[in-house]
N, C-alpha and C. Protein backbone atom coordinates (compact mmCIF):
# COMPACT_ATOMS: atom_id res chain seq x y z
N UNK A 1 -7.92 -16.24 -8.56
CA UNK A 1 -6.74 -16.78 -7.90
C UNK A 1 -6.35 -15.84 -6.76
N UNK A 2 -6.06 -16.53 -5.98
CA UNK A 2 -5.51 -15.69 -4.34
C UNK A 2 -3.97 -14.88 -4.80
N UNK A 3 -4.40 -13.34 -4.76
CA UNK A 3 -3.18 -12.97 -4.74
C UNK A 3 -1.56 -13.73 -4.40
N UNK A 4 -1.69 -13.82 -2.83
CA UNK A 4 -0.97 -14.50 -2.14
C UNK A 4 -0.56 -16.09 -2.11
N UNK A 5 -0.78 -16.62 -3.03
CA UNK A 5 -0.74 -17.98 -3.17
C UNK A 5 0.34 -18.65 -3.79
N UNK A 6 0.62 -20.08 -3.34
CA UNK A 6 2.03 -19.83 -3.65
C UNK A 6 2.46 -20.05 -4.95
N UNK A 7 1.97 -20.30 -5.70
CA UNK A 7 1.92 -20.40 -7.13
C UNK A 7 2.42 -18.89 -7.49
N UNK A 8 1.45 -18.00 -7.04
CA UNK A 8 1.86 -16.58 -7.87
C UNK A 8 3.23 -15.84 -7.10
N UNK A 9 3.50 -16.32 -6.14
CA UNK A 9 4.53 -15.61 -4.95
C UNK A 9 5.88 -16.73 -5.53
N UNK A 10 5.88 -18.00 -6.18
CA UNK A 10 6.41 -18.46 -6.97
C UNK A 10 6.96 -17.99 -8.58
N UNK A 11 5.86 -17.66 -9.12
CA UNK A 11 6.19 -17.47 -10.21
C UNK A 11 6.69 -16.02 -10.26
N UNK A 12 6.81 -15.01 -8.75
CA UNK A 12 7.13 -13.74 -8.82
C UNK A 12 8.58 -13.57 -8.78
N UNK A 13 8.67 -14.42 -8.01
CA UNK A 13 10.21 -14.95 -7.75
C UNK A 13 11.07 -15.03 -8.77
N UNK A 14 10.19 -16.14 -9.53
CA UNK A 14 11.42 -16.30 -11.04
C UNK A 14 11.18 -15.42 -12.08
N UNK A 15 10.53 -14.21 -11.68
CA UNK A 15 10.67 -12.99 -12.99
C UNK A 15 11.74 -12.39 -12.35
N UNK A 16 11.44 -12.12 -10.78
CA UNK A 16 12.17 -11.13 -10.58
C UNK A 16 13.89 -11.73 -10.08
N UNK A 17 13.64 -12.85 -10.14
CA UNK A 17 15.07 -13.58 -9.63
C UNK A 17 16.21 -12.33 -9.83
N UNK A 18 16.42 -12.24 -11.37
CA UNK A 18 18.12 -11.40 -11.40
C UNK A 18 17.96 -10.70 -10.74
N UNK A 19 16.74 -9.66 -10.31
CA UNK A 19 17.15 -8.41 -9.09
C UNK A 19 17.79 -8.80 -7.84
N UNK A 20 16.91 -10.35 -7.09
CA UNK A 20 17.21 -10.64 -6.37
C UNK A 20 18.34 -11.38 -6.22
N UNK A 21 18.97 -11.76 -7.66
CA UNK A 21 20.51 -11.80 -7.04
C UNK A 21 21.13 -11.19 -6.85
N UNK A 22 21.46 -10.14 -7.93
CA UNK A 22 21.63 -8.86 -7.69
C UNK A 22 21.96 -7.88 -6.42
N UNK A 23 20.93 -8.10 -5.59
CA UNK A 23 21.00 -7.84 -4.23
C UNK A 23 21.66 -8.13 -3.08
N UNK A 24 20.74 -9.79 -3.45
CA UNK A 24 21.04 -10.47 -2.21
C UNK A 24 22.96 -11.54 -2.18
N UNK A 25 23.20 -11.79 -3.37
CA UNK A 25 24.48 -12.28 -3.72
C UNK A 25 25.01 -11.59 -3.97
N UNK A 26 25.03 -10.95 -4.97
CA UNK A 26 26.54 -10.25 -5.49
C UNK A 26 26.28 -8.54 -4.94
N UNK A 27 25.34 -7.93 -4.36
CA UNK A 27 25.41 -6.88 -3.93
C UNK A 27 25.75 -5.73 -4.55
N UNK A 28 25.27 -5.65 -5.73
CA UNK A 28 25.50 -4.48 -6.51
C UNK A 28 24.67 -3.57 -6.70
N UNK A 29 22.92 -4.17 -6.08
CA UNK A 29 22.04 -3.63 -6.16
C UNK A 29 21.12 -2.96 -4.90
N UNK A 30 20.63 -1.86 -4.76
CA UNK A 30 20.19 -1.87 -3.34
C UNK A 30 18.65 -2.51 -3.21
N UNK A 31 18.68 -3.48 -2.17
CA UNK A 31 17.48 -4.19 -1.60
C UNK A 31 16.44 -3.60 -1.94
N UNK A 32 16.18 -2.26 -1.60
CA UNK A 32 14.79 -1.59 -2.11
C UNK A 32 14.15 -1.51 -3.33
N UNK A 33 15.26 -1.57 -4.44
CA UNK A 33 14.89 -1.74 -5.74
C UNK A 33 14.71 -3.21 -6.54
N UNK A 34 15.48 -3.86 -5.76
CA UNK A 34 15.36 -5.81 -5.61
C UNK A 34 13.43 -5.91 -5.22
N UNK A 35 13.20 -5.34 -4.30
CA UNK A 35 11.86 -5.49 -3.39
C UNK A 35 10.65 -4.98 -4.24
N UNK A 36 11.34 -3.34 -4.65
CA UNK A 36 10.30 -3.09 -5.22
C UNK A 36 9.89 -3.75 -7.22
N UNK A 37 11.14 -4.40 -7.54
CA UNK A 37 10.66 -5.22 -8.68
C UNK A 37 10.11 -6.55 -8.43
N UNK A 38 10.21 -6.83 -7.21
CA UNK A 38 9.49 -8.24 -6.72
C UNK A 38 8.36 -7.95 -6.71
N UNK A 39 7.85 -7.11 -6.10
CA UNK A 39 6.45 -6.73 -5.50
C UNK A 39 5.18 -6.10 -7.58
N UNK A 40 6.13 -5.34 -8.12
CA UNK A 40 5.50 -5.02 -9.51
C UNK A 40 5.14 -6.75 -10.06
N UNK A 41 6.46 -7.73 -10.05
CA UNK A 41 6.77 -8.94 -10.57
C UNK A 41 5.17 -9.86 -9.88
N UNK A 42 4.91 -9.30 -8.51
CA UNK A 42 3.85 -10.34 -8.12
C UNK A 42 2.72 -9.86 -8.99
N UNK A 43 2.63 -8.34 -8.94
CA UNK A 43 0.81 -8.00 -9.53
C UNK A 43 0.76 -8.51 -10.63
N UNK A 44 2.12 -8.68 -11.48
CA UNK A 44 1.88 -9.43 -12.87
C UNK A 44 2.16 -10.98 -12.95
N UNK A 45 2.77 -11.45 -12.55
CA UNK A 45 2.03 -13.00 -11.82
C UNK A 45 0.87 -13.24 -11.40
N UNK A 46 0.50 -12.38 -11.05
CA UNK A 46 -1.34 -12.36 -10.39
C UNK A 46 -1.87 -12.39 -11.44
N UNK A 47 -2.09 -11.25 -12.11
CA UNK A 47 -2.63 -11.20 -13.39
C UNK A 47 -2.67 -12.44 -14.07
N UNK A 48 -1.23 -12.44 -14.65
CA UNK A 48 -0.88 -13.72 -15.37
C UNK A 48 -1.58 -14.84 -15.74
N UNK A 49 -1.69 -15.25 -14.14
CA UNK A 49 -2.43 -16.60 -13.57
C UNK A 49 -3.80 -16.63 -13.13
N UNK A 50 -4.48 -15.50 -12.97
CA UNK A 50 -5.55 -15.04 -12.87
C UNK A 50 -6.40 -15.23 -14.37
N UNK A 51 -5.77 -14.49 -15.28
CA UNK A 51 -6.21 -14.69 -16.73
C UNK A 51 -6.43 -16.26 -17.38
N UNK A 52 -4.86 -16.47 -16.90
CA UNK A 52 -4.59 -18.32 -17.26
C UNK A 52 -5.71 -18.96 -16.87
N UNK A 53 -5.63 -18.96 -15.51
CA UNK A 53 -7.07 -20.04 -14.61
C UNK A 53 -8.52 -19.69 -14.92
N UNK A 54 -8.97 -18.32 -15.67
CA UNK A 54 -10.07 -18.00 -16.23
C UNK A 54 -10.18 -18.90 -17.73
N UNK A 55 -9.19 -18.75 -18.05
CA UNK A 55 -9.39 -19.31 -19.80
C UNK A 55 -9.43 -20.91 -19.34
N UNK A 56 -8.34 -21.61 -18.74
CA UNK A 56 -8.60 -22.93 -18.74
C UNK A 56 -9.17 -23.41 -17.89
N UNK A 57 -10.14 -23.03 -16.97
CA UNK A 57 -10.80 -23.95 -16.01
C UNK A 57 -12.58 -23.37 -16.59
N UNK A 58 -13.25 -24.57 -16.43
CA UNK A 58 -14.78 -24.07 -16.97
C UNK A 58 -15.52 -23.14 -16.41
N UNK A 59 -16.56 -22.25 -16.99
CA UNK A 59 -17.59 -21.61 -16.13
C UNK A 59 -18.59 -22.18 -15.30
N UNK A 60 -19.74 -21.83 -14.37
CA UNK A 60 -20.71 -22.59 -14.19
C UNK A 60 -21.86 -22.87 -15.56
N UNK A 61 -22.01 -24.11 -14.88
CA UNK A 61 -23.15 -24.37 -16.05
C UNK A 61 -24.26 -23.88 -16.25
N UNK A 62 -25.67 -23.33 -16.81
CA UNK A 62 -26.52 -23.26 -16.85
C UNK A 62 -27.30 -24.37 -17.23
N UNK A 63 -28.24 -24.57 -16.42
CA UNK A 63 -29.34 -25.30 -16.59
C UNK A 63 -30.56 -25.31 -17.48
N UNK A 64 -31.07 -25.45 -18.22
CA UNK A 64 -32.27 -25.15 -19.31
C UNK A 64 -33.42 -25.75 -18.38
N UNK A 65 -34.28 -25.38 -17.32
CA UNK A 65 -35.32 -25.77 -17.07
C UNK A 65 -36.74 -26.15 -17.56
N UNK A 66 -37.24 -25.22 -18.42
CA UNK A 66 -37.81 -25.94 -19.43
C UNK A 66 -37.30 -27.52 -20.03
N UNK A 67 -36.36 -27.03 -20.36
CA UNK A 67 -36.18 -29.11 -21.11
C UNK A 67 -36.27 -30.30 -20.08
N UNK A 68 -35.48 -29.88 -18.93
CA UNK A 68 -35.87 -30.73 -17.76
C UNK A 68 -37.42 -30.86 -17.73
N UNK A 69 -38.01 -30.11 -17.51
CA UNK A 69 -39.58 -30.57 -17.34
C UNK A 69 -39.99 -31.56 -18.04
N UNK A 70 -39.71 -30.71 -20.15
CA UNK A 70 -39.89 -31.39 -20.84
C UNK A 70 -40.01 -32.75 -20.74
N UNK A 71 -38.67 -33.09 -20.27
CA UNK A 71 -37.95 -34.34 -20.02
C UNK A 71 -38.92 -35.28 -19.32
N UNK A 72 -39.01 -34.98 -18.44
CA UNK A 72 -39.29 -35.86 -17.15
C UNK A 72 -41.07 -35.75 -17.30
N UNK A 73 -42.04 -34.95 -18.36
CA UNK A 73 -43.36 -35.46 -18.32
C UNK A 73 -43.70 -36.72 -18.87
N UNK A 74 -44.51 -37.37 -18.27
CA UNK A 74 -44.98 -38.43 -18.77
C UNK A 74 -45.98 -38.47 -20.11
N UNK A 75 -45.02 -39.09 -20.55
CA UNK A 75 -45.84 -39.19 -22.72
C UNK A 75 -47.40 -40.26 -22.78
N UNK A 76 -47.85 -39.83 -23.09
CA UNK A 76 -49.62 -40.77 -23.13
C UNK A 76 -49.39 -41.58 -24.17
């Protein structure tokens, strides 16, 4: 999965949301520490979804070439 994608820059968002209200609304927090839990919040969204999209999407297939041959000779 693309680091940067918006799925994971999404889902970084809503871990790190309370910092960023924090910050950006009610101002109790300074921006840099809002930023820098966004930015920890993406590598583990990455991860996250990185792991996720490994387990549920398939591998490539392998082919058994031998049986294909098998297959396809003509039987007497």
């Amino acid at each position: 999965m693309i680091p940067l994608s918006g799925g994971v820059l999404l889902a970084a968002a809503v871990i790190a949301s309370p910092a960023l209200w924090l910050s950006l609304v009610e101002q109790t927090m300074p921006i840099d520490v809002a930023l820098t839990r966004y930015f920890i919040a993406l590598g583990v969204a990455w991860l996250a979804l990185s792991v996720l999209a490994d387990l549920v999407t398939p591998g490539p297939v392998r082919i058994d070439e031998e049986a294909v041959e098998q297959e396809n000779e003509p039987t007497a």
